[in-house]
N, C-alpha and C. Protein backbone atom coordinates (compact mmCIF):
# COMPACT_ATOMS: atom_id res chain seq x y z
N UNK A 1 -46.43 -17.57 -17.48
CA UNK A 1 -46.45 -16.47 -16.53
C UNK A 1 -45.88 -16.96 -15.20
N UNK A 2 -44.81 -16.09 -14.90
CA UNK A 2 -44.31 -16.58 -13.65
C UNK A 2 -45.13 -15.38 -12.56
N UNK A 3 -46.20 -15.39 -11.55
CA UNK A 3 -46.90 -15.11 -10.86
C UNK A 3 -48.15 -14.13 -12.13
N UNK A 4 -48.04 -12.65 -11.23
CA UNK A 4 -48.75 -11.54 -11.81
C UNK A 4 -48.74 -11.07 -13.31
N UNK A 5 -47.16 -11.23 -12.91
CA UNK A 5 -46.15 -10.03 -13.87
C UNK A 5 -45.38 -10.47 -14.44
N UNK A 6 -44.93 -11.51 -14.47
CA UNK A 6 -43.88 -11.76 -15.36
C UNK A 6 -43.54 -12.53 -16.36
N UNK A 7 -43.37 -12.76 -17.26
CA UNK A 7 -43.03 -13.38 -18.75
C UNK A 7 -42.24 -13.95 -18.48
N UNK A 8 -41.88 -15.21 -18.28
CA UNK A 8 -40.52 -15.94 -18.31
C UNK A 8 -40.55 -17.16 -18.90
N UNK A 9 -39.50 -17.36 -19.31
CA UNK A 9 -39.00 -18.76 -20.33
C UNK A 9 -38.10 -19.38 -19.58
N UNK A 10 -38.50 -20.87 -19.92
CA UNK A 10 -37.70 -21.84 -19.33
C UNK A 10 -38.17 -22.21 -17.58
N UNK A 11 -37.03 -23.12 -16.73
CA UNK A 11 -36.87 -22.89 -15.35
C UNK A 11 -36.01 -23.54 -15.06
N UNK A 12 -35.77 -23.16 -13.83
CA UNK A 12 -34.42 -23.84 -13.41
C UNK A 12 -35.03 -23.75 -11.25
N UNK A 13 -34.36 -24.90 -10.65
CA UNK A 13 -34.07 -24.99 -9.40
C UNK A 13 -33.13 -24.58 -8.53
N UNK A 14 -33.47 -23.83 -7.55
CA UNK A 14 -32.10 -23.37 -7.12
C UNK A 14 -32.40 -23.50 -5.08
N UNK A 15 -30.98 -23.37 -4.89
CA UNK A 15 -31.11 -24.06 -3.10
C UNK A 15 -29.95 -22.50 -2.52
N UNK A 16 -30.36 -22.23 -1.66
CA UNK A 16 -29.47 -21.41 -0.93
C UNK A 16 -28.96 -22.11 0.26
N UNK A 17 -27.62 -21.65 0.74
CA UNK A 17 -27.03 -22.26 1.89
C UNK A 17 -28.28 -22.33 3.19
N UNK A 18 -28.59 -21.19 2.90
CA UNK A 18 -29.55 -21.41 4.20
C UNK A 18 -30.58 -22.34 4.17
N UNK A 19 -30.97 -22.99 2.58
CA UNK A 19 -31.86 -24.20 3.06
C UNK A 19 -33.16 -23.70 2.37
N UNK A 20 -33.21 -22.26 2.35
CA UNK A 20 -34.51 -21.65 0.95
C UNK A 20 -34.07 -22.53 -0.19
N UNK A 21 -35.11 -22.62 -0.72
CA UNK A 21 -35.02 -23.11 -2.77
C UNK A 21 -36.63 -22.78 -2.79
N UNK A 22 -36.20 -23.10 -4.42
CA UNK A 22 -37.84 -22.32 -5.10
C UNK A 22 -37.16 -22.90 -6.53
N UNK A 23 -38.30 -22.53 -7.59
CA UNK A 23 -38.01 -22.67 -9.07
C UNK A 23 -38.32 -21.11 -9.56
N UNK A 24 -37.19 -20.53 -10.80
CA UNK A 24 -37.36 -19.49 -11.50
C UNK A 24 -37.42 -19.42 -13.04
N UNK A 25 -37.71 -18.17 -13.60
CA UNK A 25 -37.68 -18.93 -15.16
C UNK A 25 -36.67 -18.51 -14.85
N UNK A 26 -35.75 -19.05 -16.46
CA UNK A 26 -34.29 -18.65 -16.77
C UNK A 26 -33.76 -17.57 -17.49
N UNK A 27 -35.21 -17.19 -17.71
CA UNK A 27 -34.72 -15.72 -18.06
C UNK A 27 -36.52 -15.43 -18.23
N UNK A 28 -36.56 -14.15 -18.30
CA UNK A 28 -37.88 -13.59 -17.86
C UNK A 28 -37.86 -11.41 -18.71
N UNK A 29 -39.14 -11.15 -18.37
CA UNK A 29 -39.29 -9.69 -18.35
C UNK A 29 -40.64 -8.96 -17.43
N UNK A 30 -40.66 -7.64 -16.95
CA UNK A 30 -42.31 -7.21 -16.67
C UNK A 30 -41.81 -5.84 -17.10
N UNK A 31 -43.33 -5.30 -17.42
CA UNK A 31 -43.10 -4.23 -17.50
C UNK A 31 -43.30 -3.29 -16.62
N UNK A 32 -42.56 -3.27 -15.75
CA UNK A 32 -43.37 -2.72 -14.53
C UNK A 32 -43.50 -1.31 -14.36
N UNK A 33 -43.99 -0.51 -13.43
CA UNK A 33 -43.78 1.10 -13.19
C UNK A 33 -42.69 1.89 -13.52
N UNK A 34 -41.80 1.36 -12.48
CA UNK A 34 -40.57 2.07 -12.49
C UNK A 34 -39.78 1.90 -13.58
N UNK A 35 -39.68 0.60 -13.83
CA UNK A 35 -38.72 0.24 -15.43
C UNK A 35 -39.15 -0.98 -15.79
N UNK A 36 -38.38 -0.83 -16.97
CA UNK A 36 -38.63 -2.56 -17.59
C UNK A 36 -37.59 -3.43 -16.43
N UNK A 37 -37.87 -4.69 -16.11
CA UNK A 37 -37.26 -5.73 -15.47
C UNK A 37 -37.05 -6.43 -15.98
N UNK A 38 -35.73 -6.95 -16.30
CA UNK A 38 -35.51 -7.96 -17.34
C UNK A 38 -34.43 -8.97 -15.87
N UNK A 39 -34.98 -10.15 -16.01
CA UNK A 39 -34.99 -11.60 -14.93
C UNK A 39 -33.90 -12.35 -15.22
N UNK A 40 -32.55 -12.74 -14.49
CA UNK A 40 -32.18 -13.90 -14.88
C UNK A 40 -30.41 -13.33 -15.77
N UNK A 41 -30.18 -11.84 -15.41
CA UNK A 41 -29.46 -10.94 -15.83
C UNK A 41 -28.17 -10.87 -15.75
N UNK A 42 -27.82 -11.92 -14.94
CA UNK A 42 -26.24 -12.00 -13.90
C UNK A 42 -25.15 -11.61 -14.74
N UNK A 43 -25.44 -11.64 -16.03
CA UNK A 43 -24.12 -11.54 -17.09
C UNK A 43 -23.45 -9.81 -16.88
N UNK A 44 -24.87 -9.62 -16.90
CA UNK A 44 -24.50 -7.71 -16.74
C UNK A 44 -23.50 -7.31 -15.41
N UNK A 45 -24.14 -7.97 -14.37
CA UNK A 45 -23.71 -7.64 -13.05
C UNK A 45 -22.07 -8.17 -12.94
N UNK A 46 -22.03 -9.73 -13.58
CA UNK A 46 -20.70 -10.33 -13.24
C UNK A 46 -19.68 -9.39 -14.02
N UNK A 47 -19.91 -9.32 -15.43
CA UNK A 47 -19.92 -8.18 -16.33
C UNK A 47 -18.05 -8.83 -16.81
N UNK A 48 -18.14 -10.02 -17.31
CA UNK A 48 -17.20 -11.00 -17.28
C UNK A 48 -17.43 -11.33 -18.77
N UNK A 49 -15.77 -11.71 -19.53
CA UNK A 49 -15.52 -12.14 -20.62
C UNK A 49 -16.89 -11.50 -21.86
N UNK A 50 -17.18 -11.81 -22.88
CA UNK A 50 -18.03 -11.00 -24.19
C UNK A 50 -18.40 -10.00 -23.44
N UNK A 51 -19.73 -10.67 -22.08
CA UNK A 51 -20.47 -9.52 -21.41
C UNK A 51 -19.49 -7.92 -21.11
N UNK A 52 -18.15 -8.15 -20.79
CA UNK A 52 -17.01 -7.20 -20.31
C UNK A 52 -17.29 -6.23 -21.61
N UNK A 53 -17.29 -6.47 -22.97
CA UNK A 53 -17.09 -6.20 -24.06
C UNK A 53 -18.72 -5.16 -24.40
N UNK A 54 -19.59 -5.93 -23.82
CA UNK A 54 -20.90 -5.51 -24.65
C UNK A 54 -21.25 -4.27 -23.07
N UNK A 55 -21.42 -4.36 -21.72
CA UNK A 55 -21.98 -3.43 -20.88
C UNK A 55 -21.81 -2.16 -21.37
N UNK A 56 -20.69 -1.80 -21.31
CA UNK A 56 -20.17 -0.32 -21.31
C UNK A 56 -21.38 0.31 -22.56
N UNK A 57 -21.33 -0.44 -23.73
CA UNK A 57 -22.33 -0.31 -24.82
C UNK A 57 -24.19 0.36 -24.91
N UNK A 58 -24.27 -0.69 -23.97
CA UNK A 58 -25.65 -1.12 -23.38
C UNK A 58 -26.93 0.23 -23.50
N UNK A 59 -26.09 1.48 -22.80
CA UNK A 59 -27.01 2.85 -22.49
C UNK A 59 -27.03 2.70 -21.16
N UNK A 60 -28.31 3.58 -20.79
CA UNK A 60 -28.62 3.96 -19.64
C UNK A 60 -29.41 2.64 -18.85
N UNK A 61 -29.20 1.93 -17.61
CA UNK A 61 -29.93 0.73 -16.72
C UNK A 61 -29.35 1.01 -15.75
N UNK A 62 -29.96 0.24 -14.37
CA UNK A 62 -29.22 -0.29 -13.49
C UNK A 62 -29.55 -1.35 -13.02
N UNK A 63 -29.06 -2.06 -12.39
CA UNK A 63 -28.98 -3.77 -12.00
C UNK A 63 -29.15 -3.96 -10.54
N UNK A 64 -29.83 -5.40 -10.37
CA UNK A 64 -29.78 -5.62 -8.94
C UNK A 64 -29.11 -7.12 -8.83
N UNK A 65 -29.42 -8.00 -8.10
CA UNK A 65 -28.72 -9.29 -7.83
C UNK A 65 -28.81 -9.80 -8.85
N UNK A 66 -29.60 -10.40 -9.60
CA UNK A 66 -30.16 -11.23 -11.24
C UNK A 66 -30.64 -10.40 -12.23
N UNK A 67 -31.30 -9.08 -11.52
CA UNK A 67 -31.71 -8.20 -13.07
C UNK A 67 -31.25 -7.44 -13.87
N UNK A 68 -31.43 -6.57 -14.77
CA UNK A 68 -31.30 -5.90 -15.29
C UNK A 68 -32.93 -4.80 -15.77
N UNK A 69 -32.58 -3.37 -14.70
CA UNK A 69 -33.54 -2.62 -15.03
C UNK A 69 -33.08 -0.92 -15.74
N UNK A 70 -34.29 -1.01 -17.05
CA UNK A 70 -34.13 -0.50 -18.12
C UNK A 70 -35.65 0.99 -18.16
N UNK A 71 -35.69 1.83 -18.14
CA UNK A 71 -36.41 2.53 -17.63
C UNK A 71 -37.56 3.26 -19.13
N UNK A 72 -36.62 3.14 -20.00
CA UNK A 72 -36.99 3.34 -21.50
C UNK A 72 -36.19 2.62 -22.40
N UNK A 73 -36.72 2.05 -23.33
CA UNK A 73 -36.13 0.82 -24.22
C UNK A 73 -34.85 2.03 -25.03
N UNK A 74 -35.53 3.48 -25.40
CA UNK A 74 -34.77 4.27 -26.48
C UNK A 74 -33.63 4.80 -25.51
N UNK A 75 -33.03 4.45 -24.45
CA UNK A 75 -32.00 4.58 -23.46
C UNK A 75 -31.09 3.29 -23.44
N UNK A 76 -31.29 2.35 -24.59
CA UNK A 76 -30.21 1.56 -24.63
C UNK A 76 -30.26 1.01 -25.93
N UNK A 77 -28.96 0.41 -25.98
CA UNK A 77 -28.59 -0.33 -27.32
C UNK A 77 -29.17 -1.48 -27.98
N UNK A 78 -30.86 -1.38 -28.26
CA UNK A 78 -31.17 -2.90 -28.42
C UNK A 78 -30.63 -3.97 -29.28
N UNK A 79 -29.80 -3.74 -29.60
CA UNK A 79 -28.54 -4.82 -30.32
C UNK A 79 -27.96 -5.45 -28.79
N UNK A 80 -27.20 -4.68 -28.34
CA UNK A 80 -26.57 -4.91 -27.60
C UNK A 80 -27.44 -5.49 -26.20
N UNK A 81 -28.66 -5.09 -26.01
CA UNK A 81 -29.62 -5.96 -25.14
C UNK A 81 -29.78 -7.35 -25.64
N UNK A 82 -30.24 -7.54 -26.98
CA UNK A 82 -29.94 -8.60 -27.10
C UNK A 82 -29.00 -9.45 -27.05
N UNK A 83 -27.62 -9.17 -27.64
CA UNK A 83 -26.85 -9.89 -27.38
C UNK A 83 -26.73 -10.27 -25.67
N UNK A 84 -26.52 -9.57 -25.24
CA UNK A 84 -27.11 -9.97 -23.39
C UNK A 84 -27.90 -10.58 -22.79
N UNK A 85 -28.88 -10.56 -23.64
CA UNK A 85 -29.92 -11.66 -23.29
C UNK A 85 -29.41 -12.83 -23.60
N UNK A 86 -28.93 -13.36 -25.12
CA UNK A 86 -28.83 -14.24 -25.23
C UNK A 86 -27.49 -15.00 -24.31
N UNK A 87 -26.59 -13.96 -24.13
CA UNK A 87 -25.61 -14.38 -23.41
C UNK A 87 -26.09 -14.75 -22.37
N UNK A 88 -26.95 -14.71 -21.50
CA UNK A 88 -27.41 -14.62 -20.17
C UNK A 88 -28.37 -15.89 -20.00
N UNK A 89 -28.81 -16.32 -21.54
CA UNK A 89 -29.75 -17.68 -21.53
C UNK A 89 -28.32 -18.84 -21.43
N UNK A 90 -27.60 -18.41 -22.77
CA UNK A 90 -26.54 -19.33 -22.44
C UNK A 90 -25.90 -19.69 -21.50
N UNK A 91 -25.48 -18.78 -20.01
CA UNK A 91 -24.46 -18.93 -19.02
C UNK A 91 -26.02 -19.51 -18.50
N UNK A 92 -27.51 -19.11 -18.42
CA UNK A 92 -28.29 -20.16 -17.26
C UNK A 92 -28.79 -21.65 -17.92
N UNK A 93 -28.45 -22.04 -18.95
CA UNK A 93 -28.51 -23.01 -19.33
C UNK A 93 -26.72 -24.23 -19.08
N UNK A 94 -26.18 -23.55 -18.80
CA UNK A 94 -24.87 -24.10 -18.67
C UNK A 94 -24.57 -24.00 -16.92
N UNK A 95 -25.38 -23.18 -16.31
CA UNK A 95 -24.99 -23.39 -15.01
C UNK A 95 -26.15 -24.52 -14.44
N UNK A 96 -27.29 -24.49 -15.29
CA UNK A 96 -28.22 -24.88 -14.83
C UNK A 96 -29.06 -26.27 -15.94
N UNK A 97 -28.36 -26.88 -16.09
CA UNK A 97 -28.47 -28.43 -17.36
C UNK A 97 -29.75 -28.58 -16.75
N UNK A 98 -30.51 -29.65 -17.78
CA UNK A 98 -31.91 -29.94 -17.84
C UNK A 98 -31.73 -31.82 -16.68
């Protein structure tokens, strides 16, 4: 459990120019009010090479800096969520080595 709410696997370290850092999982979910939150999402947003291929697919979400929020699971392609997920473990495991 990453705090309250959230389910996450893995972690990774990260530093901002300004000198913030913290640890996150590397990919995560909550279920929260408004929608599902799915953590660690960047593939959707960059929306680059396979990911280019699979968004358009996806259904109904919208995204913020790292997430991907999903409001009802039967509003998207859970094939195609998955494949996103996994794409999204792979690019934070490759940006982010052990």
């Amino acid at each position: 459990m990453w705090g309250p709410s959230i389910v996450g696997y893995g972690s990774y370290s990260y530093k901002y120019e300004s000198g913030r850092e913290g640890t996150m999982c590397r990919g995560g979910f909550s279920p929260r009010k408004a929608a599902h939150t799915l953590y660690a999402m960047q593939v959707v947003s960059l929306c680059a090479g396979r990911a280019a291929e699979l968004v358009p697919k996806l259904g109904k979400y919208t995204t913020g800096k790292g997430c991907l929020y999903i409001k009802k699971l039967a509003d998207v392609d859970l094939a195609v969520l998955e494949a996103l997920i996994a794409l999204s473990w792979e690019r934070m495991n490759a940006a982010y080595p052990d």
